[in-house]
PDBML (XML) file of the C-alpha atoms, coordinates in Angstrom:
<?xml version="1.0" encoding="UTF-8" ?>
<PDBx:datablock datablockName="MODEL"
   xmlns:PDBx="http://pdbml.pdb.org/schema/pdbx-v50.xsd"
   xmlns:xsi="http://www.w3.org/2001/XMLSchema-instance"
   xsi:schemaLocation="http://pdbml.pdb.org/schema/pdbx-v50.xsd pdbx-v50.xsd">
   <PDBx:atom_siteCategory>
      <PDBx:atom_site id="1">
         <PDBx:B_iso_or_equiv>0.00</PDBx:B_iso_or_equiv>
         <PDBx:Cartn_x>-16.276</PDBx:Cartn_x>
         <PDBx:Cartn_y>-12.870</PDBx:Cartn_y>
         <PDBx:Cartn_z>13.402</PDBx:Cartn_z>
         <PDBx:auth_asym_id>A</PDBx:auth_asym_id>
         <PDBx:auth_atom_id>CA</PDBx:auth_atom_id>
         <PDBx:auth_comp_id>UNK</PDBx:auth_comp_id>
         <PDBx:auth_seq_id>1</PDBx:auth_seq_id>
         <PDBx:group_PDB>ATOM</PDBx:group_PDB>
         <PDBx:label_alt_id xsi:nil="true" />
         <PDBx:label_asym_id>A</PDBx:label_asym_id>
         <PDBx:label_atom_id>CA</PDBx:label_atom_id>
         <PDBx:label_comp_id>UNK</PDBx:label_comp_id>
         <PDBx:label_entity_id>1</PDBx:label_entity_id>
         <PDBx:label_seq_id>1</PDBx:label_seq_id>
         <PDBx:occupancy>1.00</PDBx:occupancy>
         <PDBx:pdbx_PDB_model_num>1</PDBx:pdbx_PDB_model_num>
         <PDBx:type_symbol>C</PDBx:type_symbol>
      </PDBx:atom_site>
      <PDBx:atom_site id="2">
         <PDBx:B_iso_or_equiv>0.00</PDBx:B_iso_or_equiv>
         <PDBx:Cartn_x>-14.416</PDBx:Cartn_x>
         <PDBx:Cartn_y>-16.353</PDBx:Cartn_y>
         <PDBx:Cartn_z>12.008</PDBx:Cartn_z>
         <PDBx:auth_asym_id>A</PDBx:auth_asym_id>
         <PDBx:auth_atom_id>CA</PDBx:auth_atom_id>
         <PDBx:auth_comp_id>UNK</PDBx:auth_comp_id>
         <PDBx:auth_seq_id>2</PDBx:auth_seq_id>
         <PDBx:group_PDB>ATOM</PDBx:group_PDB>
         <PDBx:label_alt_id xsi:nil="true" />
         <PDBx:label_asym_id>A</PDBx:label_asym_id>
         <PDBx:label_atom_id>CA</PDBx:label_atom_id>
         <PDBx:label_comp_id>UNK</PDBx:label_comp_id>
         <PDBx:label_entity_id>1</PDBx:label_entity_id>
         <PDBx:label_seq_id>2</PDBx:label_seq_id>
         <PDBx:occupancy>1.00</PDBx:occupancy>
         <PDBx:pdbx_PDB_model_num>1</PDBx:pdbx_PDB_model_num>
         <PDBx:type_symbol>C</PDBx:type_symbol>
      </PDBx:atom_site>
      <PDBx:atom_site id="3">
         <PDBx:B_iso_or_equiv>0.00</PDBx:B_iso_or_equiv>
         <PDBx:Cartn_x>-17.514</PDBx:Cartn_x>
         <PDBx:Cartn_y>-16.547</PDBx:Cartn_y>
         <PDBx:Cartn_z>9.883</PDBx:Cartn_z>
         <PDBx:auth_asym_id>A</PDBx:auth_asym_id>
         <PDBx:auth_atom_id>CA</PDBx:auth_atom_id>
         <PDBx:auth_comp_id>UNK</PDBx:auth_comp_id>
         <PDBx:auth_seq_id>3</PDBx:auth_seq_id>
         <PDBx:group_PDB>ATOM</PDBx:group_PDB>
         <PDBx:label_alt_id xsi:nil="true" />
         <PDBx:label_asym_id>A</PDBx:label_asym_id>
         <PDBx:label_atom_id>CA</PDBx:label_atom_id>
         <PDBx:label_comp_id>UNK</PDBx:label_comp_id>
         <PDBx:label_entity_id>1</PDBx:label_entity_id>
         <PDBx:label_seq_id>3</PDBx:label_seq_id>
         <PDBx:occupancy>1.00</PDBx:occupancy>
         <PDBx:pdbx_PDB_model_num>1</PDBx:pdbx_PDB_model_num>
         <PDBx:type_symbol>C</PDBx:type_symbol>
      </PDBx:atom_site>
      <PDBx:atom_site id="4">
         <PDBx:B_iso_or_equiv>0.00</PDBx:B_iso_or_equiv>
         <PDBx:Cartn_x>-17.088</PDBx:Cartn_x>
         <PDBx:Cartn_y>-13.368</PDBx:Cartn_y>
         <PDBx:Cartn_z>8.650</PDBx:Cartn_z>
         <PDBx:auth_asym_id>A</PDBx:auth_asym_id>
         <PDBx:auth_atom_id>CA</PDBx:auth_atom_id>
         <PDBx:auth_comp_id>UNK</PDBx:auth_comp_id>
         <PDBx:auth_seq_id>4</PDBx:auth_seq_id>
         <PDBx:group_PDB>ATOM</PDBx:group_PDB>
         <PDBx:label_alt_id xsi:nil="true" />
         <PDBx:label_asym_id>A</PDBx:label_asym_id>
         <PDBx:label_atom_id>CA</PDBx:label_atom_id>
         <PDBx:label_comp_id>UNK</PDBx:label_comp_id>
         <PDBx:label_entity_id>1</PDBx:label_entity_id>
         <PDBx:label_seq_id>4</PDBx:label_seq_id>
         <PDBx:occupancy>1.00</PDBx:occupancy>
         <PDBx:pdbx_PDB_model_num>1</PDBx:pdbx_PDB_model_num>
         <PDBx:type_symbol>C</PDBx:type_symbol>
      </PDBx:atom_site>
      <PDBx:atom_site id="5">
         <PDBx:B_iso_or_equiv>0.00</PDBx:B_iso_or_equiv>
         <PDBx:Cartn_x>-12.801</PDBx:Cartn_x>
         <PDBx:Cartn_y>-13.469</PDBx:Cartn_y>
         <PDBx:Cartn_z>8.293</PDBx:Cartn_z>
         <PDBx:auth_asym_id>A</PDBx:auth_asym_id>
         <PDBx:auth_atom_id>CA</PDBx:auth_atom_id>
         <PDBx:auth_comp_id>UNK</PDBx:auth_comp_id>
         <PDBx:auth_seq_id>5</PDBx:auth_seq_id>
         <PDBx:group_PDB>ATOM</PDBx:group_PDB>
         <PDBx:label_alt_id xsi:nil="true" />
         <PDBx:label_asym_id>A</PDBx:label_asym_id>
         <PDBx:label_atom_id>CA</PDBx:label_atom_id>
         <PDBx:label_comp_id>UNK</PDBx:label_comp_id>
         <PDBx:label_entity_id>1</PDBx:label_entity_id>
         <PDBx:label_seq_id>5</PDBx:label_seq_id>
         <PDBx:occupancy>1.00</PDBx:occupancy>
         <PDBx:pdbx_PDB_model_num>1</PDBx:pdbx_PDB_model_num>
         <PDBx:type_symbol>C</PDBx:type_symbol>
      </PDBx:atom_site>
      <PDBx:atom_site id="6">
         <PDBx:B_iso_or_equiv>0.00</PDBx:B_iso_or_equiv>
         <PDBx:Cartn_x>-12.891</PDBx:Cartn_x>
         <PDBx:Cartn_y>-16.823</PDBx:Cartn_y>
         <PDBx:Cartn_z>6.597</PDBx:Cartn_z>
         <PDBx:auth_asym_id>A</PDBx:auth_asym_id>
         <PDBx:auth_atom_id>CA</PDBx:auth_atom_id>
         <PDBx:auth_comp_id>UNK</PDBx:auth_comp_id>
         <PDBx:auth_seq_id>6</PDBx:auth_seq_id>
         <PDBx:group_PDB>ATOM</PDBx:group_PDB>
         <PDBx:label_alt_id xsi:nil="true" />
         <PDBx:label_asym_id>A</PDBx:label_asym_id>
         <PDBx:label_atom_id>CA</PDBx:label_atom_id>
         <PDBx:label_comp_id>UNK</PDBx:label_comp_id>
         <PDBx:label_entity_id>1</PDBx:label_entity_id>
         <PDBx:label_seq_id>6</PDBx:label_seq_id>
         <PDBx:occupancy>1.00</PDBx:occupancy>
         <PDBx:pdbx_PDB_model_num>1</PDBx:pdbx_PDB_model_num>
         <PDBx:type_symbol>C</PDBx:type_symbol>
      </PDBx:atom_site>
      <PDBx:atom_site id="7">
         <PDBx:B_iso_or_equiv>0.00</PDBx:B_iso_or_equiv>
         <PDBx:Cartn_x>-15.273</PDBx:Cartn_x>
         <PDBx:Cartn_y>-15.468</PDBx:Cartn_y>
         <PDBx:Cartn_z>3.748</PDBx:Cartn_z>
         <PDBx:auth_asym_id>A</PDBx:auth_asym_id>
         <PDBx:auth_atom_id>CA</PDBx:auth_atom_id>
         <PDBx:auth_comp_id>UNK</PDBx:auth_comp_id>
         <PDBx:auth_seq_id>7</PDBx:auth_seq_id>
         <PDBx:group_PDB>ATOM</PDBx:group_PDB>
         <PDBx:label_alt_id xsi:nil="true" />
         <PDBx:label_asym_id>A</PDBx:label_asym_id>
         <PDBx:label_atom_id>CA</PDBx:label_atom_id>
         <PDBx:label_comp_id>UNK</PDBx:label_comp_id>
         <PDBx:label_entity_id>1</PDBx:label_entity_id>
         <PDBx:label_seq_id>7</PDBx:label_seq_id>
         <PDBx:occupancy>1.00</PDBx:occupancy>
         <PDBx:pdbx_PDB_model_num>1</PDBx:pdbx_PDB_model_num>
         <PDBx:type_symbol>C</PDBx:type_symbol>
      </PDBx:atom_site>
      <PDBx:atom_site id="8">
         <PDBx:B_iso_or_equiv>0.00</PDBx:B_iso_or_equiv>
         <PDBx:Cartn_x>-12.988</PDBx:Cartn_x>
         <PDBx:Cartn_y>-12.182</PDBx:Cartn_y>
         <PDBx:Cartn_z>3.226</PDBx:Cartn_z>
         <PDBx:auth_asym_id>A</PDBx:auth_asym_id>
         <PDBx:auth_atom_id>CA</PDBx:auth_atom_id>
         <PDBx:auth_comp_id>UNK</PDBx:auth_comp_id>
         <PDBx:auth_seq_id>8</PDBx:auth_seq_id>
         <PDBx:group_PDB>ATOM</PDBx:group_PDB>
         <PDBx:label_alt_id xsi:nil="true" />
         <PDBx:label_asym_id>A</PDBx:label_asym_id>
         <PDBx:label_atom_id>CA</PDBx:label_atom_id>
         <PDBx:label_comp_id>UNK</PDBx:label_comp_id>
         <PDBx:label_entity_id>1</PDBx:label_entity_id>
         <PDBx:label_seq_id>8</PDBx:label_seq_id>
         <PDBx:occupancy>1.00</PDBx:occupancy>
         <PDBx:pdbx_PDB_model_num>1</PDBx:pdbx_PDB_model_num>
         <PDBx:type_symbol>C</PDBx:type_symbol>
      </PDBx:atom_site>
      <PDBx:atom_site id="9">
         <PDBx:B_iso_or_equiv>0.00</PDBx:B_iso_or_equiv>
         <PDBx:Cartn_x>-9.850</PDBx:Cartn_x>
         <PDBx:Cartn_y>-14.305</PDBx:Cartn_y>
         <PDBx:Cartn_z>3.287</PDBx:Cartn_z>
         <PDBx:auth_asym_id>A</PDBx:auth_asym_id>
         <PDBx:auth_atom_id>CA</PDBx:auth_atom_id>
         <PDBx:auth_comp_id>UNK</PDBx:auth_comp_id>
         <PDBx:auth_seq_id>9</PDBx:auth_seq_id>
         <PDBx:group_PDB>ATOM</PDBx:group_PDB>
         <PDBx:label_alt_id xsi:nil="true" />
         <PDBx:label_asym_id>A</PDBx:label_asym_id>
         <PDBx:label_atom_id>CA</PDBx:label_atom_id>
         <PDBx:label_comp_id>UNK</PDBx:label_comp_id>
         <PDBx:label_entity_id>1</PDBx:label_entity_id>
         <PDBx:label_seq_id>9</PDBx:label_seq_id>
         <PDBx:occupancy>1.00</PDBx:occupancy>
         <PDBx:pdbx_PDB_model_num>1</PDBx:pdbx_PDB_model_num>
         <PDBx:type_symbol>C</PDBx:type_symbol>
      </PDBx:atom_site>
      <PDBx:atom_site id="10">
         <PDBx:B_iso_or_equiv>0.00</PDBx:B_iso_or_equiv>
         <PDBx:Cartn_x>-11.525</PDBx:Cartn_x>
         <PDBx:Cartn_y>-17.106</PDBx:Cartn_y>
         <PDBx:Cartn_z>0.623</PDBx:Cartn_z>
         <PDBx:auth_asym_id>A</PDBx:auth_asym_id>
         <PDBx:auth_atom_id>CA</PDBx:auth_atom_id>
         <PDBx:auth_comp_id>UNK</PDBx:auth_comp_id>
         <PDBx:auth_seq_id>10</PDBx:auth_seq_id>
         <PDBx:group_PDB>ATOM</PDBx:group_PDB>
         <PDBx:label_alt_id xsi:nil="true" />
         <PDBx:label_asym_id>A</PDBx:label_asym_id>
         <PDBx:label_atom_id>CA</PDBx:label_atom_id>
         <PDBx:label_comp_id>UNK</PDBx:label_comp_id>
         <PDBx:label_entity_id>1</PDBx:label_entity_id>
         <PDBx:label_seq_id>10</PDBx:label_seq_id>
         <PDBx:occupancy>1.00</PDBx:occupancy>
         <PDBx:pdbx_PDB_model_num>1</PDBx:pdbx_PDB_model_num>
         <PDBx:type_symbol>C</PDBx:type_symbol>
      </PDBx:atom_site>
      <PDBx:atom_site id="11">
         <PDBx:B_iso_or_equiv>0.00</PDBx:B_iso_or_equiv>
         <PDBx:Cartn_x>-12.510</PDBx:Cartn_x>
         <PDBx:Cartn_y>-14.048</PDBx:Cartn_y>
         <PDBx:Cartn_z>-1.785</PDBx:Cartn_z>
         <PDBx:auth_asym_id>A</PDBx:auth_asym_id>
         <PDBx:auth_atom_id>CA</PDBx:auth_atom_id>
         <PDBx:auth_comp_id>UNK</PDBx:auth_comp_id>
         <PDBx:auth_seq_id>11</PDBx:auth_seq_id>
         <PDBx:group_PDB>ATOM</PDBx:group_PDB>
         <PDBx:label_alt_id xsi:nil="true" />
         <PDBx:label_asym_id>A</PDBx:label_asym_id>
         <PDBx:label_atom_id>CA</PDBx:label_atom_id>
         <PDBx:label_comp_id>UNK</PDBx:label_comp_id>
         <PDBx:label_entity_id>1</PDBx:label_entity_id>
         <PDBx:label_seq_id>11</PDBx:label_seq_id>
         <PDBx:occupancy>1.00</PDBx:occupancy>
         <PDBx:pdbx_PDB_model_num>1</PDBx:pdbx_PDB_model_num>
         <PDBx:type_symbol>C</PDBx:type_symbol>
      </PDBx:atom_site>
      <PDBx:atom_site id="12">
         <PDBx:B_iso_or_equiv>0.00</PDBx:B_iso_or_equiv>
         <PDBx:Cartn_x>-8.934</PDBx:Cartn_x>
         <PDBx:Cartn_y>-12.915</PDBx:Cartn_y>
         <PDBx:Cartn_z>-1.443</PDBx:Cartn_z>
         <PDBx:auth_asym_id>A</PDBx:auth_asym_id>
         <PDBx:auth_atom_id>CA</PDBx:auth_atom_id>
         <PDBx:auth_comp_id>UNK</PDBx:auth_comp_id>
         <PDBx:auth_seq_id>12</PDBx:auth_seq_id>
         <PDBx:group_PDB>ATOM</PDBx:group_PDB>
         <PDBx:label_alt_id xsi:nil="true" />
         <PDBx:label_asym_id>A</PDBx:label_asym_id>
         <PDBx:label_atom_id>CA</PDBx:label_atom_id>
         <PDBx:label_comp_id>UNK</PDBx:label_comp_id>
         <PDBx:label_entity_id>1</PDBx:label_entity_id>
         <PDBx:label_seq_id>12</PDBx:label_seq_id>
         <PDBx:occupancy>1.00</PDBx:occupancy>
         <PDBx:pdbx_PDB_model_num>1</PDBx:pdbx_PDB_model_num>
         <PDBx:type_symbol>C</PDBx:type_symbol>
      </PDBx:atom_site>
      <PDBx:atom_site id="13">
         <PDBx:B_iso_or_equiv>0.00</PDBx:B_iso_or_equiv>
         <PDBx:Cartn_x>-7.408</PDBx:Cartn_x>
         <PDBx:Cartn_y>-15.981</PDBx:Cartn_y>
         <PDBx:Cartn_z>-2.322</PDBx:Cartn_z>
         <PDBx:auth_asym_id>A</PDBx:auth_asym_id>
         <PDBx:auth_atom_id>CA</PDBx:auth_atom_id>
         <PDBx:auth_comp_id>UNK</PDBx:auth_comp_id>
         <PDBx:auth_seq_id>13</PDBx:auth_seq_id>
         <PDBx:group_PDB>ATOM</PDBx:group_PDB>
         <PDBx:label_alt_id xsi:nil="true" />
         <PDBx:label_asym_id>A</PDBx:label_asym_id>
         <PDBx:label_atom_id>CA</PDBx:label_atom_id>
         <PDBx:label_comp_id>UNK</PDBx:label_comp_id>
         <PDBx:label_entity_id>1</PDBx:label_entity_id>
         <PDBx:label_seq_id>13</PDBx:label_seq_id>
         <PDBx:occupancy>1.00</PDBx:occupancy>
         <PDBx:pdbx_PDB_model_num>1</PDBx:pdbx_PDB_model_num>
         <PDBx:type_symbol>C</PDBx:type_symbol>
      </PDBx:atom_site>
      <PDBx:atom_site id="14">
         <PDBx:B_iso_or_equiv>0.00</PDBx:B_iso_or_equiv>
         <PDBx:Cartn_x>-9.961</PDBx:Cartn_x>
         <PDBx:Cartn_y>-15.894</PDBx:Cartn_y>
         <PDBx:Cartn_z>-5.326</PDBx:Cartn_z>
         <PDBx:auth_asym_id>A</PDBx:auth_asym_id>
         <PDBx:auth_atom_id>CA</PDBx:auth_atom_id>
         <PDBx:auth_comp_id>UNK</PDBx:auth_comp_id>
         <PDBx:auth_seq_id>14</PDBx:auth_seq_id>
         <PDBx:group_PDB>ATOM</PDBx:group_PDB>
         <PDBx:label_alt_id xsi:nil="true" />
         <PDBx:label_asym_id>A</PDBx:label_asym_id>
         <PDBx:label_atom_id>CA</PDBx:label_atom_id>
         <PDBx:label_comp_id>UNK</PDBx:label_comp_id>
         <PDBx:label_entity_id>1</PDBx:label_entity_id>
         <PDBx:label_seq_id>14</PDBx:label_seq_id>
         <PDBx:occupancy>1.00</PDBx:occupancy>
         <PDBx:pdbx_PDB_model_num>1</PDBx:pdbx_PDB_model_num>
         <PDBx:type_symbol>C</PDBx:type_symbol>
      </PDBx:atom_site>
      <PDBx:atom_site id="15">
         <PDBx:B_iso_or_equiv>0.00</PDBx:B_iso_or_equiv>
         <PDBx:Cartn_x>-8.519</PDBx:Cartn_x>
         <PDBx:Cartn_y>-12.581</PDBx:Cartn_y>
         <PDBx:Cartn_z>-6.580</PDBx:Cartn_z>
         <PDBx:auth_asym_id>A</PDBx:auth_asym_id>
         <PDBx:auth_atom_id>CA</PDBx:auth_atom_id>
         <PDBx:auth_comp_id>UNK</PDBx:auth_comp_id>
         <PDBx:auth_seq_id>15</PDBx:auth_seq_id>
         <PDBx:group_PDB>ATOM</PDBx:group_PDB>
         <PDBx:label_alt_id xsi:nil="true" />
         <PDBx:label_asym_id>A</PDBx:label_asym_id>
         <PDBx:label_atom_id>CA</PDBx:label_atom_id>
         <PDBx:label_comp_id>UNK</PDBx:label_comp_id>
         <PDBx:label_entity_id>1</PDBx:label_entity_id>
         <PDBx:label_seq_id>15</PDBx:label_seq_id>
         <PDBx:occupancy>1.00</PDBx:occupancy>
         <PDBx:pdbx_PDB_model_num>1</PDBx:pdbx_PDB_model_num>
         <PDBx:type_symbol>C</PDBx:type_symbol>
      </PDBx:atom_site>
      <PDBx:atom_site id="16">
         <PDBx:B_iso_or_equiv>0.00</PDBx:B_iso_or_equiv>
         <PDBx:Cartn_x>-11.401</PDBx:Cartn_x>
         <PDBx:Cartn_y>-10.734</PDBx:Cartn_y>
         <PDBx:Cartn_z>-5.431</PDBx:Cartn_z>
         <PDBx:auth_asym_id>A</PDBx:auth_asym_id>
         <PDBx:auth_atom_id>CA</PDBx:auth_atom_id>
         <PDBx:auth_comp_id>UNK</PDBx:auth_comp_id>
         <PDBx:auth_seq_id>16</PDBx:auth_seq_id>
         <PDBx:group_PDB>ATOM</PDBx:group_PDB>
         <PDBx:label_alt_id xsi:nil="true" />
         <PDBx:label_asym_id>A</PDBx:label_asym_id>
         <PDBx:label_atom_id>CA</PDBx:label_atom_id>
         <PDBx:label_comp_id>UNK</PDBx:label_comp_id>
         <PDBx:label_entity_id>1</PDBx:label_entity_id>
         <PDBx:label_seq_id>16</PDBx:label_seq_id>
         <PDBx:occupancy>1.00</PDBx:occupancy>
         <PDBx:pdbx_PDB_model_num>1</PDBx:pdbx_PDB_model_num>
         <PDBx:type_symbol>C</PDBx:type_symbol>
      </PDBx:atom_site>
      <PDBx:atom_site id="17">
         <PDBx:B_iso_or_equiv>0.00</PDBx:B_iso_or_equiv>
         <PDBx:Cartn_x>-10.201</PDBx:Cartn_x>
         <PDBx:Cartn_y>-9.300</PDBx:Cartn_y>
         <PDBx:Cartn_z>-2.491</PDBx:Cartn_z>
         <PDBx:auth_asym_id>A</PDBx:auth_asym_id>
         <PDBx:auth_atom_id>CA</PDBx:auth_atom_id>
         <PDBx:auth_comp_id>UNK</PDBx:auth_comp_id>
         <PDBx:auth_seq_id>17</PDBx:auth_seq_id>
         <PDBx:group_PDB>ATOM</PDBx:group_PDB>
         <PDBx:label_alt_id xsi:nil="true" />
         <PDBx:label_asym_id>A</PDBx:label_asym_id>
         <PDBx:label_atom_id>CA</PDBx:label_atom_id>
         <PDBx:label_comp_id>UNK</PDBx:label_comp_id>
         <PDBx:label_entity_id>1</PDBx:label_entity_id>
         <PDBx:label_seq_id>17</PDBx:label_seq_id>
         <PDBx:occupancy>1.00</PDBx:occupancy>
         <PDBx:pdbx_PDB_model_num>1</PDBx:pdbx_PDB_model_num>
         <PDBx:type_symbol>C</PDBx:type_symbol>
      </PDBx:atom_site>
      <PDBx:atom_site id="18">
         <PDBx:B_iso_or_equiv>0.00</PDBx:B_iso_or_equiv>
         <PDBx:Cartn_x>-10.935</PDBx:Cartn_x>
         <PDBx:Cartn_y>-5.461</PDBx:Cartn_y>
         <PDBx:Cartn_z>-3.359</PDBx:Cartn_z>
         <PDBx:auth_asym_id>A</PDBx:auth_asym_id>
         <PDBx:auth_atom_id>CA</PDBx:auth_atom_id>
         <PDBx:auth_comp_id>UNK</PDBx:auth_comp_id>
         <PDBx:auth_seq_id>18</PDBx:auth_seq_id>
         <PDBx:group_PDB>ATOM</PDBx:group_PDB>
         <PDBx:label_alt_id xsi:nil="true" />
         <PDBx:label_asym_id>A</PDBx:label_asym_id>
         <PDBx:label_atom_id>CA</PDBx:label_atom_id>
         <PDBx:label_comp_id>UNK</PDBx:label_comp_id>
         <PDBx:label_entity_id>1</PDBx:label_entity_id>
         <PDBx:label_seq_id>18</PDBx:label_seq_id>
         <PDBx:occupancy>1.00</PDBx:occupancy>
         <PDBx:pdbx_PDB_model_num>1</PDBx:pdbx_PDB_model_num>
         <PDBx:type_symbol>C</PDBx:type_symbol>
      </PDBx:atom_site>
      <PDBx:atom_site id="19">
         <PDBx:B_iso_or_equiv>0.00</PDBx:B_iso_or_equiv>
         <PDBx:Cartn_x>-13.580</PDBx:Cartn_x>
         <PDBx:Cartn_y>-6.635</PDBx:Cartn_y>
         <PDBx:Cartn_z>-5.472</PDBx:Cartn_z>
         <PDBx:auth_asym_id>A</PDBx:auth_asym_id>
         <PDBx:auth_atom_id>CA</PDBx:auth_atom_id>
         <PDBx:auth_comp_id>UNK</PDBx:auth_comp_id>
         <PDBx:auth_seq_id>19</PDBx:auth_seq_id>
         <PDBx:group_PDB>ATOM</PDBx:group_PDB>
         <PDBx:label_alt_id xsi:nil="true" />
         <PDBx:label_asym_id>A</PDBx:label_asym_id>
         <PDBx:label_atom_id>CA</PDBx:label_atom_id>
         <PDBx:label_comp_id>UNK</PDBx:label_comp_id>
         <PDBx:label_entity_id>1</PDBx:label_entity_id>
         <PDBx:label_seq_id>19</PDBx:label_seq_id>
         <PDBx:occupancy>1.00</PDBx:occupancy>
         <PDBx:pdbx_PDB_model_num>1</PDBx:pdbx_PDB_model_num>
         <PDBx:type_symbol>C</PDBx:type_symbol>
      </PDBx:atom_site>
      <PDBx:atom_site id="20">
         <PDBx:B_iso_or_equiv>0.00</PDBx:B_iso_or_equiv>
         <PDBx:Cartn_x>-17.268</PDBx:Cartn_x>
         <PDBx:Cartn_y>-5.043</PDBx:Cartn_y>
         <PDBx:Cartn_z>-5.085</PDBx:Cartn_z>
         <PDBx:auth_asym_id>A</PDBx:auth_asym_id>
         <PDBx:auth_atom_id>CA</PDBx:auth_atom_id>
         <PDBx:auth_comp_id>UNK</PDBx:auth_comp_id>
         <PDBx:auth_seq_id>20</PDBx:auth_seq_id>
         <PDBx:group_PDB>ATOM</PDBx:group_PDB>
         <PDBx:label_alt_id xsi:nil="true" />
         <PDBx:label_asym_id>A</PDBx:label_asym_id>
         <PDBx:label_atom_id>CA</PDBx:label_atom_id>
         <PDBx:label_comp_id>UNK</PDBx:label_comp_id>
         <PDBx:label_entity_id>1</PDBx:label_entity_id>
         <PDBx:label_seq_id>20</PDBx:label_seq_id>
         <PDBx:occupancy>1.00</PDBx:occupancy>
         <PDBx:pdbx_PDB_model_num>1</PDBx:pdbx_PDB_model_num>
         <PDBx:type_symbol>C</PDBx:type_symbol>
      </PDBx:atom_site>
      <PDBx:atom_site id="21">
         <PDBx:B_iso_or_equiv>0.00</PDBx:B_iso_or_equiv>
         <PDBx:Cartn_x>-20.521</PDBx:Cartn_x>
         <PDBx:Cartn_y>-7.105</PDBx:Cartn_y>
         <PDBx:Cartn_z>-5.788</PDBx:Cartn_z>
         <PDBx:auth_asym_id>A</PDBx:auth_asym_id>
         <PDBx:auth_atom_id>CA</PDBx:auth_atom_id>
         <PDBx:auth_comp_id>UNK</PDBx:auth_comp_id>
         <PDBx:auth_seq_id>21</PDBx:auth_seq_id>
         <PDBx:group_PDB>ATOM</PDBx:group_PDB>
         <PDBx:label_alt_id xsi:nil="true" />
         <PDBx:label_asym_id>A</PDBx:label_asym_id>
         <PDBx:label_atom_id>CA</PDBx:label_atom_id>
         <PDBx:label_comp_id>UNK</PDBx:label_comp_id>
         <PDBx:label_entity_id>1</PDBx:label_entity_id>
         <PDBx:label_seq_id>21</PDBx:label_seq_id>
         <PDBx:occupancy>1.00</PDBx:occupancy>
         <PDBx:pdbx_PDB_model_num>1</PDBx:pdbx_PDB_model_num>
         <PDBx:type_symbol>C</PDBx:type_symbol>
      </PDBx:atom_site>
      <PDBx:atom_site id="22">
         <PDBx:B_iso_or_equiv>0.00</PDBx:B_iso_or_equiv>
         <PDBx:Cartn_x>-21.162</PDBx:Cartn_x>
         <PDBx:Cartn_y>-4.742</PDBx:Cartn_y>
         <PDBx:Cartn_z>-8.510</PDBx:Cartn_z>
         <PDBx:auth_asym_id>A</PDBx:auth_asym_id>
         <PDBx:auth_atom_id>CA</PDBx:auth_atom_id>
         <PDBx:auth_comp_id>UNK</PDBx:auth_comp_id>
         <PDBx:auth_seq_id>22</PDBx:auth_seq_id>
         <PDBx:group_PDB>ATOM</PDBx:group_PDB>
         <PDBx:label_alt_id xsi:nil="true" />
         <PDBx:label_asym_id>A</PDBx:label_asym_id>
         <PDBx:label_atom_id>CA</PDBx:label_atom_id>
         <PDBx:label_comp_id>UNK</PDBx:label_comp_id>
         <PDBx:label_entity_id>1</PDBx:label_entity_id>
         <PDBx:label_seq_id>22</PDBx:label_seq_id>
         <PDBx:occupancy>1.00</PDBx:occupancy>
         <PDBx:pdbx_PDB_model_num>1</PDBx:pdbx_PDB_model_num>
         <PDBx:type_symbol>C</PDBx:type_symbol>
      </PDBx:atom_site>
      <PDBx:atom_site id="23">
         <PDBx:B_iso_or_equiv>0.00</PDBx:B_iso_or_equiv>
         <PDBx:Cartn_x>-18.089</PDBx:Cartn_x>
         <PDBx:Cartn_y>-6.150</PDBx:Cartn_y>
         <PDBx:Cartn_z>-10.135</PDBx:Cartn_z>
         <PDBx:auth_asym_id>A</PDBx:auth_asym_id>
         <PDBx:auth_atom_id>CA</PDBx:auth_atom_id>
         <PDBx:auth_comp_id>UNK</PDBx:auth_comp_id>
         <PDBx:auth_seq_id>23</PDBx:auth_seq_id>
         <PDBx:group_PDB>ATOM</PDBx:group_PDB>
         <PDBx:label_alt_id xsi:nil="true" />
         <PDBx:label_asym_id>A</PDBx:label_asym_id>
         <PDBx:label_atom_id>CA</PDBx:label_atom_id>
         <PDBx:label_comp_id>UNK</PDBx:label_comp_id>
         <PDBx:label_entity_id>1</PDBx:label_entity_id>
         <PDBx:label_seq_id>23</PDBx:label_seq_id>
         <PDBx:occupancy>1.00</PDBx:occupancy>
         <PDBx:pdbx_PDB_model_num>1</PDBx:pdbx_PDB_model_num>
         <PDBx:type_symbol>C</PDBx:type_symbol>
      </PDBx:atom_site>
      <PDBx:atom_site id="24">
         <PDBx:B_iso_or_equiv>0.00</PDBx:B_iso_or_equiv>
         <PDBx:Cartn_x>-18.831</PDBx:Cartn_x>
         <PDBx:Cartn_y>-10.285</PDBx:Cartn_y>
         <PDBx:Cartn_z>-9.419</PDBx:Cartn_z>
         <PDBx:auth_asym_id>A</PDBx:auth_asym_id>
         <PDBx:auth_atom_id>CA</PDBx:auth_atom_id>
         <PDBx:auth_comp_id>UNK</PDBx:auth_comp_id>
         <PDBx:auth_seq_id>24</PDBx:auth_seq_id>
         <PDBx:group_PDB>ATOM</PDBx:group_PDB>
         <PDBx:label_alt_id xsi:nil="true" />
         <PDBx:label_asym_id>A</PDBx:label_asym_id>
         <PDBx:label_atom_id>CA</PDBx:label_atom_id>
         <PDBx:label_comp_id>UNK</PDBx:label_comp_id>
         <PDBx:label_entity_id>1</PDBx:label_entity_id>
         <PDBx:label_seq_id>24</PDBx:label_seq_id>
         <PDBx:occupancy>1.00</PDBx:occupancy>
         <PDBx:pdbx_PDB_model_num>1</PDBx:pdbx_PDB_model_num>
         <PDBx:type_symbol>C</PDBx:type_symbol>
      </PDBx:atom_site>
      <PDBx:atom_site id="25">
         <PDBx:B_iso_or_equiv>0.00</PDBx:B_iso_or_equiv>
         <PDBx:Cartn_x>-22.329</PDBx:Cartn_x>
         <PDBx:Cartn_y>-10.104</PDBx:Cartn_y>
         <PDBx:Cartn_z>-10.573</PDBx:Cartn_z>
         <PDBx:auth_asym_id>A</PDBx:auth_asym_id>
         <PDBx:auth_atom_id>CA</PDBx:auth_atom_id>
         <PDBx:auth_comp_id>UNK</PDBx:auth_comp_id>
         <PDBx:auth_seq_id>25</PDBx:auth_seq_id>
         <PDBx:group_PDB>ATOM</PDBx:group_PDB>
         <PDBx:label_alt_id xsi:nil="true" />
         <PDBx:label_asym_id>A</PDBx:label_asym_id>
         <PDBx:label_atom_id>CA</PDBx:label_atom_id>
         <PDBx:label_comp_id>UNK</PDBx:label_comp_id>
         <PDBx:label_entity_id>1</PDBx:label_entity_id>
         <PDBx:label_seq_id>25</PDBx:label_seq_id>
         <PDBx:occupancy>1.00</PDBx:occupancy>
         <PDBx:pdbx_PDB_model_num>1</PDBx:pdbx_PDB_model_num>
         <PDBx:type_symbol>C</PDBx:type_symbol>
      </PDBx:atom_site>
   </PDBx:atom_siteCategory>
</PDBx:datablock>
């Protein structure tokens, strides 16, 4: 679950937080 949070919480600190992978790639 921390796993998890931490990666949601670094791609919304990136800007990317309602981002797909569709858009990234």
């Amino acid at each position: 679950h921390a796993i998890n949070n931490g990666i949601a919480y670094l791609a919304l600190i990136a800007g990317h937080g309602n981002s797909m992978l569709i858009d990234m790639v």
